[in-house]
N, C-alpha and C. Protein backbone atom coordinates (compact mmCIF):
# COMPACT_ATOMS: atom_id res chain seq x y z
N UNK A 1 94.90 -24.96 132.63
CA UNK A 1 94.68 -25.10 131.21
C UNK A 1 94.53 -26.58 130.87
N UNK A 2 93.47 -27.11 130.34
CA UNK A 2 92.96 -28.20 129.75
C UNK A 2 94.02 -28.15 128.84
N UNK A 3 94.75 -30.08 128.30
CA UNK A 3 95.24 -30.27 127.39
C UNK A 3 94.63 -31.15 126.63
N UNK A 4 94.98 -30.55 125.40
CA UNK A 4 93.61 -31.23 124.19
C UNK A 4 94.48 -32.23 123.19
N UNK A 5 94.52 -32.93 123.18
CA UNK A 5 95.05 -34.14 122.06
C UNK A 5 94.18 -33.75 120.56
N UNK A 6 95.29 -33.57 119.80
CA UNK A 6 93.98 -33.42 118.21
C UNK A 6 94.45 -34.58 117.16
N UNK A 7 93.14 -35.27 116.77
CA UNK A 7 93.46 -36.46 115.83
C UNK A 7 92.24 -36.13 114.83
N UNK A 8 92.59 -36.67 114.10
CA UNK A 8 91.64 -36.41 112.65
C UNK A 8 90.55 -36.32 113.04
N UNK A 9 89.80 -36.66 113.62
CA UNK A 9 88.44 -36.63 113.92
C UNK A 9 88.14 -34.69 114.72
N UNK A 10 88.99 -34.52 114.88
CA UNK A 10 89.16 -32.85 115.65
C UNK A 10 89.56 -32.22 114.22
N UNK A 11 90.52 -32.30 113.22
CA UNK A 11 90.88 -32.07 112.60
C UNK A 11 89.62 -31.41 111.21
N UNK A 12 89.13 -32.56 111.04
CA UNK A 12 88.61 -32.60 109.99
C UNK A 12 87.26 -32.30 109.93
N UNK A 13 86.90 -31.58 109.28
CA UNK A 13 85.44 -30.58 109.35
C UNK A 13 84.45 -31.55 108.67
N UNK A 14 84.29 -32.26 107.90
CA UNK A 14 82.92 -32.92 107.39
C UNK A 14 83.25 -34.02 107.07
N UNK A 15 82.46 -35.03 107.76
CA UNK A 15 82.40 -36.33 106.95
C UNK A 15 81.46 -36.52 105.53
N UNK A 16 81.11 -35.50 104.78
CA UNK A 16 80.65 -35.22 103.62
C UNK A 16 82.05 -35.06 102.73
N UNK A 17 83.06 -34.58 103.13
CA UNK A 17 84.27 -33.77 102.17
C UNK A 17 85.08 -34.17 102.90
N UNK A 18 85.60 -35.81 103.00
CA UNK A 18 86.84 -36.05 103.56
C UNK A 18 88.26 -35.57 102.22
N UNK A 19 88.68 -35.25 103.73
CA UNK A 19 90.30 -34.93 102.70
C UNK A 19 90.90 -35.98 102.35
N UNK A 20 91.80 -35.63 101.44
CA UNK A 20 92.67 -36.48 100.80
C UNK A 20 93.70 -37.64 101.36
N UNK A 21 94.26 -38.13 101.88
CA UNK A 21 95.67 -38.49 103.11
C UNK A 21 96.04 -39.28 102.62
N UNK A 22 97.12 -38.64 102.65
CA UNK A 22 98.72 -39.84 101.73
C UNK A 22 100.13 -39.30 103.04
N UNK A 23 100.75 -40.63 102.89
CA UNK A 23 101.94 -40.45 104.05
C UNK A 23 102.98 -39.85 102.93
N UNK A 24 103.73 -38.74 104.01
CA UNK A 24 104.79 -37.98 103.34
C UNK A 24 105.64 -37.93 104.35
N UNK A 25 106.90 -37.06 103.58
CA UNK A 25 108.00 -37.18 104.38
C UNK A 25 108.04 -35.98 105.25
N UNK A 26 107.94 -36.02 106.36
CA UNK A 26 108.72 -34.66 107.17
C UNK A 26 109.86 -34.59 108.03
N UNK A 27 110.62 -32.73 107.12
CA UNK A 27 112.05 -33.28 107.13
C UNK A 27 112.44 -32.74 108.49
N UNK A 28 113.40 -33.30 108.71
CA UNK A 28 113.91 -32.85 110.15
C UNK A 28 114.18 -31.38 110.69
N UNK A 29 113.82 -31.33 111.77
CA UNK A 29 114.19 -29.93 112.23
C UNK A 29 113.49 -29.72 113.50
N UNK A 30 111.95 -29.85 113.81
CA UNK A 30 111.31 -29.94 115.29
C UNK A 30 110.35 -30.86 115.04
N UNK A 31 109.96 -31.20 116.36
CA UNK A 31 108.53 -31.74 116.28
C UNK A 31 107.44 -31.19 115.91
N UNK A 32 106.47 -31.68 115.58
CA UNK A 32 105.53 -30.81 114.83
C UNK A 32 103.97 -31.62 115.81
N UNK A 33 103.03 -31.22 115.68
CA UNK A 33 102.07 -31.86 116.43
C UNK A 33 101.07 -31.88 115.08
N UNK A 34 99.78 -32.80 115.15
CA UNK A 34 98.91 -32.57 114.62
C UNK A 34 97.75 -31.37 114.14
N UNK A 35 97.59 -31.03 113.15
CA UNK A 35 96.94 -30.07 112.83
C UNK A 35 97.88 -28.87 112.16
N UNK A 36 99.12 -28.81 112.25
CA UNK A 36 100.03 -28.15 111.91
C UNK A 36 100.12 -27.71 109.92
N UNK A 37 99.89 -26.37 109.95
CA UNK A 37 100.18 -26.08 108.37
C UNK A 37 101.34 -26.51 107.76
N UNK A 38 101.57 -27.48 106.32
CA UNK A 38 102.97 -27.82 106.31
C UNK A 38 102.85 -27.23 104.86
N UNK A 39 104.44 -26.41 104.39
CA UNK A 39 105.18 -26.03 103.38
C UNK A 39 105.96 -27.36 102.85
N UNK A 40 106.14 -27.36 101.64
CA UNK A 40 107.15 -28.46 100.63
C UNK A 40 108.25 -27.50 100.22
N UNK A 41 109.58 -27.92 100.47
CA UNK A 41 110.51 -27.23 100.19
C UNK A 41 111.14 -27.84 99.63
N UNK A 42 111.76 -26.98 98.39
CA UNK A 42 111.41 -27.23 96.87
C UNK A 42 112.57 -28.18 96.78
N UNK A 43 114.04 -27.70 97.11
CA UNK A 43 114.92 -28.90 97.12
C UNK A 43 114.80 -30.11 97.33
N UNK A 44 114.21 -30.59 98.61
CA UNK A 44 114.57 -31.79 99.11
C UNK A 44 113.03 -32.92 98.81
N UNK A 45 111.35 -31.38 98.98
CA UNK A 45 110.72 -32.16 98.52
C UNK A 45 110.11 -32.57 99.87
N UNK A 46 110.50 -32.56 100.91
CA UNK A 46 109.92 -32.69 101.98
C UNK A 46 109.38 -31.72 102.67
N UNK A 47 108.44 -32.28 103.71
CA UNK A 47 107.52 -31.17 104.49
C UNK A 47 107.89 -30.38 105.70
N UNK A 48 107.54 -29.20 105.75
CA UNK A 48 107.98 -28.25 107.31
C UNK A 48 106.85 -27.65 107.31
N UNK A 49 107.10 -27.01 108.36
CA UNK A 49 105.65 -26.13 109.53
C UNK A 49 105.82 -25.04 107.77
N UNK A 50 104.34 -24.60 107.54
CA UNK A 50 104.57 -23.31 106.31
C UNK A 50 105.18 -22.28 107.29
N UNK A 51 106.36 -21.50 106.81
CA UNK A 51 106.48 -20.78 107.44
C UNK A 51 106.22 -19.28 105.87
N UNK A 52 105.86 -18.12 106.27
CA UNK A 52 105.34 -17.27 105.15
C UNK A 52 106.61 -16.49 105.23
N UNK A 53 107.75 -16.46 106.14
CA UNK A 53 109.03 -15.60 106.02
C UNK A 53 110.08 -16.51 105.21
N UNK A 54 109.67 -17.52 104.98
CA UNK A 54 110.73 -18.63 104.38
C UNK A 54 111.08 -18.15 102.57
N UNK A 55 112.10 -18.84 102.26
CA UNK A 55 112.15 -18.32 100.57
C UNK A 55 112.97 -20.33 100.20
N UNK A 56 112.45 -21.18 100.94
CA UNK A 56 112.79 -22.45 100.33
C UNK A 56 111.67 -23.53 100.19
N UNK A 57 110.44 -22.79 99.78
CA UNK A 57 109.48 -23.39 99.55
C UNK A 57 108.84 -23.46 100.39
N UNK A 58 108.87 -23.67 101.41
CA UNK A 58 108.05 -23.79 102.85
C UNK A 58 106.89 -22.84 103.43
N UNK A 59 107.13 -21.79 102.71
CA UNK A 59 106.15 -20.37 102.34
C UNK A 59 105.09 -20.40 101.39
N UNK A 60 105.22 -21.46 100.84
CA UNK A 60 103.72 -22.25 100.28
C UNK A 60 102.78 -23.23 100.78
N UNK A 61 102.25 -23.20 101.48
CA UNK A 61 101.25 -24.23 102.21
C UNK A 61 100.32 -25.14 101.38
N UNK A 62 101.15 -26.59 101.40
CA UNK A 62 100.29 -27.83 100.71
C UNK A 62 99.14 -28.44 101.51
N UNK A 63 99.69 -28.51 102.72
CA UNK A 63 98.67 -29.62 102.99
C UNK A 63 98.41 -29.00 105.20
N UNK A 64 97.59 -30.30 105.69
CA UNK A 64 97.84 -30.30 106.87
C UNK A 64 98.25 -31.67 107.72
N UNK A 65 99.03 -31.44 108.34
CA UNK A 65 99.75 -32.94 109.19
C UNK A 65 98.43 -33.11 109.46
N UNK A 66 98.20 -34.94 109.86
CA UNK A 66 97.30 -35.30 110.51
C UNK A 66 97.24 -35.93 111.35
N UNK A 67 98.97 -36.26 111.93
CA UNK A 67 99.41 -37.19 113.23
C UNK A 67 100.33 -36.34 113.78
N UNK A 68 100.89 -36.05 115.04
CA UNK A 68 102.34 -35.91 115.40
C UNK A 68 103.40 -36.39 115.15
N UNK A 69 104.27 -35.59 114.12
CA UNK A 69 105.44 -36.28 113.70
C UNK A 69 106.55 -35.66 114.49
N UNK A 70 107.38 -36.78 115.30
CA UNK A 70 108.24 -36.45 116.19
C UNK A 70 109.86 -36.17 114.81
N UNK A 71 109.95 -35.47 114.22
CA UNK A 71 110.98 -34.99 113.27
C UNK A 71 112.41 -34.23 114.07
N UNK A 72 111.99 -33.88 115.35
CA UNK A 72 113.68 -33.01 115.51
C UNK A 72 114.65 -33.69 115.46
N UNK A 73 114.80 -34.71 115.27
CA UNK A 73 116.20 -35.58 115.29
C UNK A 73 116.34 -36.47 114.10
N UNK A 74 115.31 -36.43 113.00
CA UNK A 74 115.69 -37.14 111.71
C UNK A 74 114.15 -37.09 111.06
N UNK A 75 114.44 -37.31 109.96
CA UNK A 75 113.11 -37.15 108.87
C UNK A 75 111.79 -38.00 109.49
N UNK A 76 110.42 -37.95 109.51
CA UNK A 76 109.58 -39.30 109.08
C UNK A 76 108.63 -38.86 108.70
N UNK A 77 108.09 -40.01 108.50
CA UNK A 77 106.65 -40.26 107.64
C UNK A 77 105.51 -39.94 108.48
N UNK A 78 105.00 -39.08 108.04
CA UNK A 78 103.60 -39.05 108.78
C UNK A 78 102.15 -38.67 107.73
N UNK A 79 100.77 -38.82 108.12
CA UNK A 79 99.95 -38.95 107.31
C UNK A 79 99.73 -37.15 107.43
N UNK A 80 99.58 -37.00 105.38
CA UNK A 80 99.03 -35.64 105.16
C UNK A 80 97.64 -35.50 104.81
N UNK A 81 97.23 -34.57 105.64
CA UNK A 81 95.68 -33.79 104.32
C UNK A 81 95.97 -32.86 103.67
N UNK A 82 95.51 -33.01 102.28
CA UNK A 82 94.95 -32.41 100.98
C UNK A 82 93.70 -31.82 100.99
N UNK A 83 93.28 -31.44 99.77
CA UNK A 83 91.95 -31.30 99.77
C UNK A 83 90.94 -32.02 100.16
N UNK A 84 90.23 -30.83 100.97
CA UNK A 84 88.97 -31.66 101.84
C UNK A 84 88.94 -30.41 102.69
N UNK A 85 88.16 -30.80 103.89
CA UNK A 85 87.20 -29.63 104.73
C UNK A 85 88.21 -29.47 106.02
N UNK A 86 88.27 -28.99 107.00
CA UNK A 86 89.05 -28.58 108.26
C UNK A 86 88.76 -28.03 109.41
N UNK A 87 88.78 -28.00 110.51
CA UNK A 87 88.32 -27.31 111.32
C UNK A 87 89.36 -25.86 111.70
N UNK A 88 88.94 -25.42 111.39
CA UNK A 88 89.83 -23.66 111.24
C UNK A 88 90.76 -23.30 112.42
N UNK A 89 89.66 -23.28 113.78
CA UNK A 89 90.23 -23.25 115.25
C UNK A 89 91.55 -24.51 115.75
N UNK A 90 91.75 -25.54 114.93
CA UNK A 90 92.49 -26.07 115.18
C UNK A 90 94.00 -26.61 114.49
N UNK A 91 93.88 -25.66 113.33
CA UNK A 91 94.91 -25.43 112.83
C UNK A 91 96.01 -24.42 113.18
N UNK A 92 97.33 -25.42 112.70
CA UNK A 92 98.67 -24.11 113.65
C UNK A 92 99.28 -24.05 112.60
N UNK A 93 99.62 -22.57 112.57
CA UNK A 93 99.85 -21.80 111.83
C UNK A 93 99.48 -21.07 110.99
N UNK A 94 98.48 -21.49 110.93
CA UNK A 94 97.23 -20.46 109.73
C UNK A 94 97.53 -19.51 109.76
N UNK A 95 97.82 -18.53 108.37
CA UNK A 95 97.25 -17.33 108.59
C UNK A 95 96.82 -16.81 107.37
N UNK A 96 96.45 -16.01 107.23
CA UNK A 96 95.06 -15.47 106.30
C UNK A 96 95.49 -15.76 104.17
N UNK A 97 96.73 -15.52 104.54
CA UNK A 97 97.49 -15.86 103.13
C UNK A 97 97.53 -17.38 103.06
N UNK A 98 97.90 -17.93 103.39
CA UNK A 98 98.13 -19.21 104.04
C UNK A 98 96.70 -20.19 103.82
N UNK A 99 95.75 -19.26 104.35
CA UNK A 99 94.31 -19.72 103.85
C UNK A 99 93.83 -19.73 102.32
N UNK A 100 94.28 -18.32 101.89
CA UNK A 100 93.69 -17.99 100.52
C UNK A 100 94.58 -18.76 99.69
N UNK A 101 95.69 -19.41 100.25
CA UNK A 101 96.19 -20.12 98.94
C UNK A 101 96.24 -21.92 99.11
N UNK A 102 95.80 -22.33 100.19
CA UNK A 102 95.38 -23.86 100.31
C UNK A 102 93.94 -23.82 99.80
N UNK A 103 92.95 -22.50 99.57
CA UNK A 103 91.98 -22.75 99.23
C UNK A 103 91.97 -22.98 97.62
N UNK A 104 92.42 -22.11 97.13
CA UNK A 104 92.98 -22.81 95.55
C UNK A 104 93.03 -24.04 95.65
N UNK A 105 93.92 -24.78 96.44
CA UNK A 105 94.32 -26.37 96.31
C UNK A 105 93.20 -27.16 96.66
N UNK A 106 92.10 -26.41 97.10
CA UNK A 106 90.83 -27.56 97.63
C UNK A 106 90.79 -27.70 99.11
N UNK A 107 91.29 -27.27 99.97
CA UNK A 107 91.60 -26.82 101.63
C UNK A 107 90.87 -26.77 101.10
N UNK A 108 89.91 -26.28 102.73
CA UNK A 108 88.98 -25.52 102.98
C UNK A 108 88.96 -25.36 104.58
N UNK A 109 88.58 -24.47 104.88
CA UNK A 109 88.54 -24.05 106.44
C UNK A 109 86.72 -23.84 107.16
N UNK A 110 86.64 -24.38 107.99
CA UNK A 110 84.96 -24.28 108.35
C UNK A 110 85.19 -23.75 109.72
């Protein structure tokens, strides 16, 4: 199995409709890799993997990581996308709800 490194340029579906990217916080708990769907949970305000079984905000999908943020051992900063275009196949965690409601926000999946 080929291992694939993904950086914005894999990430991001059109240089016509660049996304948005602002650094946010992601809060501790695992590592997360690039391309990863992230939830805002509502307390603290910081970012986690969306998870759709969650009930602390995290079951809403804002944005997508756009670096590897090494988080299992304490919070950090890493750069988010917003609205803008995506490459579909390389997003983790997607799933079909998950889609229909980042597309409201200006996501988009190609």
């Amino acid at each position: 199995m080929e291992e694939t490194t993904l950086n914005q340029k894999t990430l991001i579906a059109s240089d016509t409709y660049d996304p948005v990217l602002k650094k946010q916080t992601i809060g501790t708990g695992i590592d997360l890799i690039a391309g990863t769907i992230l939830g805002r949970v509502t307390a603290s305000r910081k970012l986690l993997a969306y998870a759709a079984a969650s009930n602390d905000g995290s079951q809403n999908p804002v944005g997508v990581l756009m670096e590897d943020a090494s988080a299992a051992a304490s919070d950090v900063d890493a750069v988010v996308g917003f609205p803008g275009a995506y490459v579909k196949g390389n997003m983790i965690g997607l799933d079909q709800a998950g889609e229909d409601a980042l597309e409201a926000r200006g996501i988009i999946f190609i």
